[in-house]
PDB file of N, CA and C in Angstrom:
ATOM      1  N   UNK A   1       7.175 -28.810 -38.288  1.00  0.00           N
ATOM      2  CA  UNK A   1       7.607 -29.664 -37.210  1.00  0.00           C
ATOM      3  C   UNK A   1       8.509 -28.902 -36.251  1.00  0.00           C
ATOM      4  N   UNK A   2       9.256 -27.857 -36.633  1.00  0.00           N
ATOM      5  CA  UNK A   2      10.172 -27.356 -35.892  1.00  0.00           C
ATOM      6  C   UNK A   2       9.305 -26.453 -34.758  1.00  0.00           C
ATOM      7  N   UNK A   3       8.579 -25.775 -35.688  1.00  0.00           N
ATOM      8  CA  UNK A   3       8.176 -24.967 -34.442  1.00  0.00           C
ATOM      9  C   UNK A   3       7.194 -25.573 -33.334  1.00  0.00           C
ATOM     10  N   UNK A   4       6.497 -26.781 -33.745  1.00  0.00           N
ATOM     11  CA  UNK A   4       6.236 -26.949 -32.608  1.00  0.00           C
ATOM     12  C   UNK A   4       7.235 -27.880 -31.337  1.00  0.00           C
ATOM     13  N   UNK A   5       8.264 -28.577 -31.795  1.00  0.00           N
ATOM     14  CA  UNK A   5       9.420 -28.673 -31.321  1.00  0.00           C
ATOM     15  C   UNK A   5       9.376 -27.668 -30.544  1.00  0.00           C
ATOM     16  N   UNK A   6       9.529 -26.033 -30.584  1.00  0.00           N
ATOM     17  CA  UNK A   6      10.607 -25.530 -30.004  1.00  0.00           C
ATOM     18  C   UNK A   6       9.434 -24.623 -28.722  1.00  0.00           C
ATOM     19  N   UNK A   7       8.563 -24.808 -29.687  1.00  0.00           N
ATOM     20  CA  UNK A   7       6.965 -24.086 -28.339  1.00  0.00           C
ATOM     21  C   UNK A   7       7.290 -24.863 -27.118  1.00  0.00           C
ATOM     22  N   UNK A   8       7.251 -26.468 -27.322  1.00  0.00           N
ATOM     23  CA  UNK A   8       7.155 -27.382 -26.318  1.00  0.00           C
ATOM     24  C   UNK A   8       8.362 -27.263 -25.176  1.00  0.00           C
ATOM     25  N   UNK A   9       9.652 -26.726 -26.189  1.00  0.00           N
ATOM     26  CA  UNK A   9      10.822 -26.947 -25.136  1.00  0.00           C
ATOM     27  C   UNK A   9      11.052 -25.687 -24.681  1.00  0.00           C
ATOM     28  N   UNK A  10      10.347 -24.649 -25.231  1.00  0.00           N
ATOM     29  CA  UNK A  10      10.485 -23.318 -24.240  1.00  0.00           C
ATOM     30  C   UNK A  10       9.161 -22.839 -23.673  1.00  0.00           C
ATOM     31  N   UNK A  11       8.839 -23.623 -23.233  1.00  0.00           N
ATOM     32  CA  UNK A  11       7.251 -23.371 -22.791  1.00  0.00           C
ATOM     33  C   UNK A  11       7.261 -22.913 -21.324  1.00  0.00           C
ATOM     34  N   UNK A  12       7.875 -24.189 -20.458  1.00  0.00           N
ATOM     35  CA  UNK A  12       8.445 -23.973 -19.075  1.00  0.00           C
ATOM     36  C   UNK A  12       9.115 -22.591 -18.636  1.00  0.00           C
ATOM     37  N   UNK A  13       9.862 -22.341 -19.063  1.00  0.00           N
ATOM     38  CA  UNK A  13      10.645 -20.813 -19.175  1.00  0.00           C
ATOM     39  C   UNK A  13       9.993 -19.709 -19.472  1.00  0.00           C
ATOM     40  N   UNK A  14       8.726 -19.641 -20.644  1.00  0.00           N
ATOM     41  CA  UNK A  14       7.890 -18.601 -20.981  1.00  0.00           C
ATOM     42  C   UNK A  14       6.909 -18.738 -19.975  1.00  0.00           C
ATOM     43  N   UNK A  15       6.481 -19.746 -19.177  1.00  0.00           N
ATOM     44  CA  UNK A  15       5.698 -19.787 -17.662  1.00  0.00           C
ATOM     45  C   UNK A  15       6.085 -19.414 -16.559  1.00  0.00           C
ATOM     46  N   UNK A  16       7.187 -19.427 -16.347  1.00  0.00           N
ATOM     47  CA  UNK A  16       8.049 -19.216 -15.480  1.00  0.00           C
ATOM     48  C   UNK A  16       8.765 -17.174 -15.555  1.00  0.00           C
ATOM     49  N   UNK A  17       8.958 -17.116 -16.617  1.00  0.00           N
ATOM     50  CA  UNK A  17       9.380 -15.786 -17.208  1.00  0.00           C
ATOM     51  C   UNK A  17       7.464 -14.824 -16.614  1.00  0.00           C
ATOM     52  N   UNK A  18       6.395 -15.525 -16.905  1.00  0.00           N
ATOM     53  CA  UNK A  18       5.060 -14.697 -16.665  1.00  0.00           C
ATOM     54  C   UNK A  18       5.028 -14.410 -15.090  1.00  0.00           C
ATOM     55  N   UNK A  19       5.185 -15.764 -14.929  1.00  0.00           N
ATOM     56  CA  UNK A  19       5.053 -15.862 -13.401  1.00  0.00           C
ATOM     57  C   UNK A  19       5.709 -14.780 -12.283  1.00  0.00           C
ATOM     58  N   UNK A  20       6.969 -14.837 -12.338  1.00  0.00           N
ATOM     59  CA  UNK A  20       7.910 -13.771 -12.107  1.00  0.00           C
ATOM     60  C   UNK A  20       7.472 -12.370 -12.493  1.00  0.00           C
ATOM     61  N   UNK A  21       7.139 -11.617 -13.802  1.00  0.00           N
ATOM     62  CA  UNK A  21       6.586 -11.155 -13.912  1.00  0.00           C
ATOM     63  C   UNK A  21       5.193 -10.163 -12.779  1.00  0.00           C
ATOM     64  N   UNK A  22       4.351 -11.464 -13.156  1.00  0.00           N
ATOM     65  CA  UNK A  22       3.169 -10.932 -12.390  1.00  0.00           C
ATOM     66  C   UNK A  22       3.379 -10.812 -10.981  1.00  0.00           C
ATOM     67  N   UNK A  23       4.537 -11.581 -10.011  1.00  0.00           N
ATOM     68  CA  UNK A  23       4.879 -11.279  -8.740  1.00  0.00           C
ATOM     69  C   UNK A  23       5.541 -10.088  -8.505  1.00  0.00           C
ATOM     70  N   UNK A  24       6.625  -9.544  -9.785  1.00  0.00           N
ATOM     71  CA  UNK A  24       7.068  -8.402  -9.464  1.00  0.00           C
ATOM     72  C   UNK A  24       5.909  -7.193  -9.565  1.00  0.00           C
ATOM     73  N   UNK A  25       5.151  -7.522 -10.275  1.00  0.00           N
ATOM     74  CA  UNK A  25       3.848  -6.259 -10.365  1.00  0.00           C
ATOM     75  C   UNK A  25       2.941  -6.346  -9.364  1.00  0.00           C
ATOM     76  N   UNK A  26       2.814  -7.505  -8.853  1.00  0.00           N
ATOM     77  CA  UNK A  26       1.962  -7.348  -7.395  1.00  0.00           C
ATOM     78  C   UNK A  26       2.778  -6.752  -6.418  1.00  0.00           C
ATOM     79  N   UNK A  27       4.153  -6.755  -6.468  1.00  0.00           N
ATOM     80  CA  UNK A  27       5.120  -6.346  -5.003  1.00  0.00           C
ATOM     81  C   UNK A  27       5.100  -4.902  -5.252  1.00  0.00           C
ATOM     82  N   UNK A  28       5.174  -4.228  -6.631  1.00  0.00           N
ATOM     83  CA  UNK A  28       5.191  -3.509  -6.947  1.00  0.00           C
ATOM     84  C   UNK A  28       4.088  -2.369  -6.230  1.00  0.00           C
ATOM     85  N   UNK A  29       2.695  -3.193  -6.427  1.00  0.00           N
ATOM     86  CA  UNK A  29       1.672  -2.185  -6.196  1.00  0.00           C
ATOM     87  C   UNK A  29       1.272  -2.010  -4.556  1.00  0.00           C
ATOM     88  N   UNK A  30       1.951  -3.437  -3.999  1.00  0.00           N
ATOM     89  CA  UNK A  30       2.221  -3.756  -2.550  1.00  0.00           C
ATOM     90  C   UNK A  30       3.039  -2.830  -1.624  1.00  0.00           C
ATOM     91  N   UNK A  31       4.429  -2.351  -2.384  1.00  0.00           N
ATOM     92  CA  UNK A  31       4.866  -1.652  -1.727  1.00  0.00           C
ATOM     93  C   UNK A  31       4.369  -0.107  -1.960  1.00  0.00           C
ATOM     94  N   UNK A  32       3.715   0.361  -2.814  1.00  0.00           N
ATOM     95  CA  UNK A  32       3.262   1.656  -3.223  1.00  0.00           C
ATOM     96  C   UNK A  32       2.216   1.939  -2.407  1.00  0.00           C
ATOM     97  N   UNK A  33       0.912   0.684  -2.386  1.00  0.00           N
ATOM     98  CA  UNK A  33       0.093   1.300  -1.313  1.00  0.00           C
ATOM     99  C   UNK A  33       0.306   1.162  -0.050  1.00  0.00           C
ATOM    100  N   UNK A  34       1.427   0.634   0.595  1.00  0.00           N
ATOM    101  CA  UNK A  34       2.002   0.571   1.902  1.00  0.00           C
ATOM    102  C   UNK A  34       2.749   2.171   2.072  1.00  0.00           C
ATOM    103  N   UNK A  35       3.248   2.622   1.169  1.00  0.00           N
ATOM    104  CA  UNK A  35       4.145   3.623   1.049  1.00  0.00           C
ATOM    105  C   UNK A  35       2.818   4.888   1.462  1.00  0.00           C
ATOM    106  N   UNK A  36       1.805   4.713   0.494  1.00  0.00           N
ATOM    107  CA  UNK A  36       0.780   5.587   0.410  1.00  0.00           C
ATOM    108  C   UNK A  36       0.300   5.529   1.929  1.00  0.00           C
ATOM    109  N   UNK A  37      -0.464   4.577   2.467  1.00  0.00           N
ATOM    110  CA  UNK A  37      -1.246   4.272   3.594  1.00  0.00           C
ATOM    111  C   UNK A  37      -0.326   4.734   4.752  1.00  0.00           C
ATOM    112  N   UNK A  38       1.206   4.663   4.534  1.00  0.00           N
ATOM    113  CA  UNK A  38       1.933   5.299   5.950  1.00  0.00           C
ATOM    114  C   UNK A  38       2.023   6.800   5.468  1.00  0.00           C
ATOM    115  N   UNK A  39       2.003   7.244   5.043  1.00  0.00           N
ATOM    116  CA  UNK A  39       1.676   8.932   4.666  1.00  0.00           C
ATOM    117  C   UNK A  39       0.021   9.031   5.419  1.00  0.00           C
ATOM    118  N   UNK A  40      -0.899   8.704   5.014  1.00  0.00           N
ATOM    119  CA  UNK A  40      -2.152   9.081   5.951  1.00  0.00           C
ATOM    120  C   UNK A  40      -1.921   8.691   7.071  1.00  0.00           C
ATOM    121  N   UNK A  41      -1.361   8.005   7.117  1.00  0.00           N
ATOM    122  CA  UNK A  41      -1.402   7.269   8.902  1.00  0.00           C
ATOM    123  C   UNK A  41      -0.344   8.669   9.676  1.00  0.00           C
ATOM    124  N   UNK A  42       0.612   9.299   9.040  1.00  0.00           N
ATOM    125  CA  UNK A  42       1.404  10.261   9.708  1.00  0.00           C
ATOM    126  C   UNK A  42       0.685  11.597   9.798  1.00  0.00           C
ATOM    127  N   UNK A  43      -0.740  11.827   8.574  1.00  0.00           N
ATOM    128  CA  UNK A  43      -0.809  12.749   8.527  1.00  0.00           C
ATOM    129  C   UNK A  43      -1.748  13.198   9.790  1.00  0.00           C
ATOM    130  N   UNK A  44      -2.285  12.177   9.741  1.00  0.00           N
ATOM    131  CA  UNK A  44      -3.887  11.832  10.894  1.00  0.00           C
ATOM    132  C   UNK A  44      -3.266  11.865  12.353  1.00  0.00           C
ATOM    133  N   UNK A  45      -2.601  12.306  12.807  1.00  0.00           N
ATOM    134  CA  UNK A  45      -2.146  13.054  13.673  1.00  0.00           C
ATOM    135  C   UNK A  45      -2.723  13.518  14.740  1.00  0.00           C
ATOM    136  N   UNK A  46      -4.035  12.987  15.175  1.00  0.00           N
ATOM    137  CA  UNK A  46      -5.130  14.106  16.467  1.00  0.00           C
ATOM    138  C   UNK A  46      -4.269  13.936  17.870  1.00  0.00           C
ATOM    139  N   UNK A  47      -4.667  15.120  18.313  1.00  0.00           N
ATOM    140  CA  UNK A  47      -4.331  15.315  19.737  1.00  0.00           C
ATOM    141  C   UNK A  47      -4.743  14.391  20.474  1.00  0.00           C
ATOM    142  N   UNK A  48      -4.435  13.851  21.631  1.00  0.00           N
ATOM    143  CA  UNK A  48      -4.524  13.000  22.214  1.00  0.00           C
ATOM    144  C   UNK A  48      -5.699  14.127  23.436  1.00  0.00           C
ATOM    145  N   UNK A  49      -7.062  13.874  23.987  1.00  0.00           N
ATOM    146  CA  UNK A  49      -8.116  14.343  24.912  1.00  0.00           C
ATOM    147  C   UNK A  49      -7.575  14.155  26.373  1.00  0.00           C
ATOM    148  N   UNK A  50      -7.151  14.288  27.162  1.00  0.00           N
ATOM    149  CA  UNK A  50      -7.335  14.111  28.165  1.00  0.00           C
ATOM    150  C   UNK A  50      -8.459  14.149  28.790  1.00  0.00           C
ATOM    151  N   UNK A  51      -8.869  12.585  29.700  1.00  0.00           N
ATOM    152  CA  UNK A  51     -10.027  12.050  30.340  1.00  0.00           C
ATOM    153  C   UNK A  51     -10.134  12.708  31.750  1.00  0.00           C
ATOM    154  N   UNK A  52      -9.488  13.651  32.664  1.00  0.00           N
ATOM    155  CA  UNK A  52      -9.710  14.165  33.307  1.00  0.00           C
ATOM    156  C   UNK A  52     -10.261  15.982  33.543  1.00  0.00           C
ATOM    157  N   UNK A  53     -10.656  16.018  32.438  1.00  0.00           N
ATOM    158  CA  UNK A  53     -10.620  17.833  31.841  1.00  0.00           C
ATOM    159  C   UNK A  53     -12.243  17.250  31.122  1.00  0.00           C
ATOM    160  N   UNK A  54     -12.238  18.069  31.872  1.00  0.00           N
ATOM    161  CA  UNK A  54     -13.964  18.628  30.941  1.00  0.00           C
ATOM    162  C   UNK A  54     -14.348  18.860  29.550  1.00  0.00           C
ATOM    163  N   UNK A  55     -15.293  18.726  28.780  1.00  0.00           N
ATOM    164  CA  UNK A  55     -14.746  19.262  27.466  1.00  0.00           C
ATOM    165  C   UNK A  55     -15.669  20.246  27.433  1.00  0.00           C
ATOM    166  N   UNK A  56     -14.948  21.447  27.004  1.00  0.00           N
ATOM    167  CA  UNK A  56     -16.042  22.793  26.883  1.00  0.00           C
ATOM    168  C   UNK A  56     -16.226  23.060  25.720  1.00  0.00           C
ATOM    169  N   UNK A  57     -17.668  24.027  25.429  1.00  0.00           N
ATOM    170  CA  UNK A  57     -17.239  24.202  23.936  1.00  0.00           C
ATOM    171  C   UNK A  57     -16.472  24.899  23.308  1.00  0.00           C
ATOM    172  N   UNK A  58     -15.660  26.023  24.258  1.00  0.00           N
ATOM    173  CA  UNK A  58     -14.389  26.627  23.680  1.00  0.00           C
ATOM    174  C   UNK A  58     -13.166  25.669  23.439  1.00  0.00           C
ATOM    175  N   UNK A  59     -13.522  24.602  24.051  1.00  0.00           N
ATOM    176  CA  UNK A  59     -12.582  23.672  23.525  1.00  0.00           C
ATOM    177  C   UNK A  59     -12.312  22.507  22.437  1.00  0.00           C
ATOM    178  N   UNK A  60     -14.227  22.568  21.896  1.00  0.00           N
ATOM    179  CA  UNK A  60     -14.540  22.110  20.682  1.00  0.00           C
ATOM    180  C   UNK A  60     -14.140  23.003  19.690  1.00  0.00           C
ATOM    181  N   UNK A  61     -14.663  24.529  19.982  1.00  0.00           N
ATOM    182  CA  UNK A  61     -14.564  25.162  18.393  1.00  0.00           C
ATOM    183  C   UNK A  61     -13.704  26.290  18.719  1.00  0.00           C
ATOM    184  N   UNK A  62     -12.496  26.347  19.404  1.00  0.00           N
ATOM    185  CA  UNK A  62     -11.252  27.079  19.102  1.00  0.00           C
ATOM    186  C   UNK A  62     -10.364  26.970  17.894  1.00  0.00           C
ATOM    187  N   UNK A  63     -10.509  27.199  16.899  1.00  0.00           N
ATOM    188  CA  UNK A  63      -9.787  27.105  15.575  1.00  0.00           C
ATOM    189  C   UNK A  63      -8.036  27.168  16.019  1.00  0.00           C
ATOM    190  N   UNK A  64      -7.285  27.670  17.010  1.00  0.00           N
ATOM    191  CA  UNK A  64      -6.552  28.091  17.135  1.00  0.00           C
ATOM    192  C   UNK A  64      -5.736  27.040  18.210  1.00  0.00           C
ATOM    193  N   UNK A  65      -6.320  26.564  18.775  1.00  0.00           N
ATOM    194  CA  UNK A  65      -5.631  25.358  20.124  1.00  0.00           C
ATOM    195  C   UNK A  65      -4.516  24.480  19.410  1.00  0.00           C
ATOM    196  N   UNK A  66      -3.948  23.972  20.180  1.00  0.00           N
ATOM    197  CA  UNK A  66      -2.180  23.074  19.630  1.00  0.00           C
ATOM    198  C   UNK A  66      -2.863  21.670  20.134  1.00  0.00           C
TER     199      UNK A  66
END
């Protein structure tokens, strides 16, 4: 008799205790791939083309241009 007494009156709290739980592990993985995704976003970096300049092909395959 006791124990199910005591399932019933800590039940709320062991739902509540999961719950919490599983929100901190979603924020968790929330802020990691936010963390991740602004690292590619800094790395991806292309030069900006200017629309008044021609594009030559020394200006496609110069390995060396800034």
């Amino acid at each position: 008799m006791g124990i199910h007494y005591d399932y019933k009156s800590t039940k709320s709290a062991k739902l509540m205790e999961k719950q919490a739980k599983r929100e901190k592990k979603l924020a968790e993985k929330k802020a990691k791939r936010l963390a991740k995704e602004g690292q590619k976003k800094k790395e991806i970096n292309s030069p900006v083309i200017d629309a008044s300049e021609p594009i030559t092909l020394d200006f496609l395959t110069n390995p060396n241009k800034e």
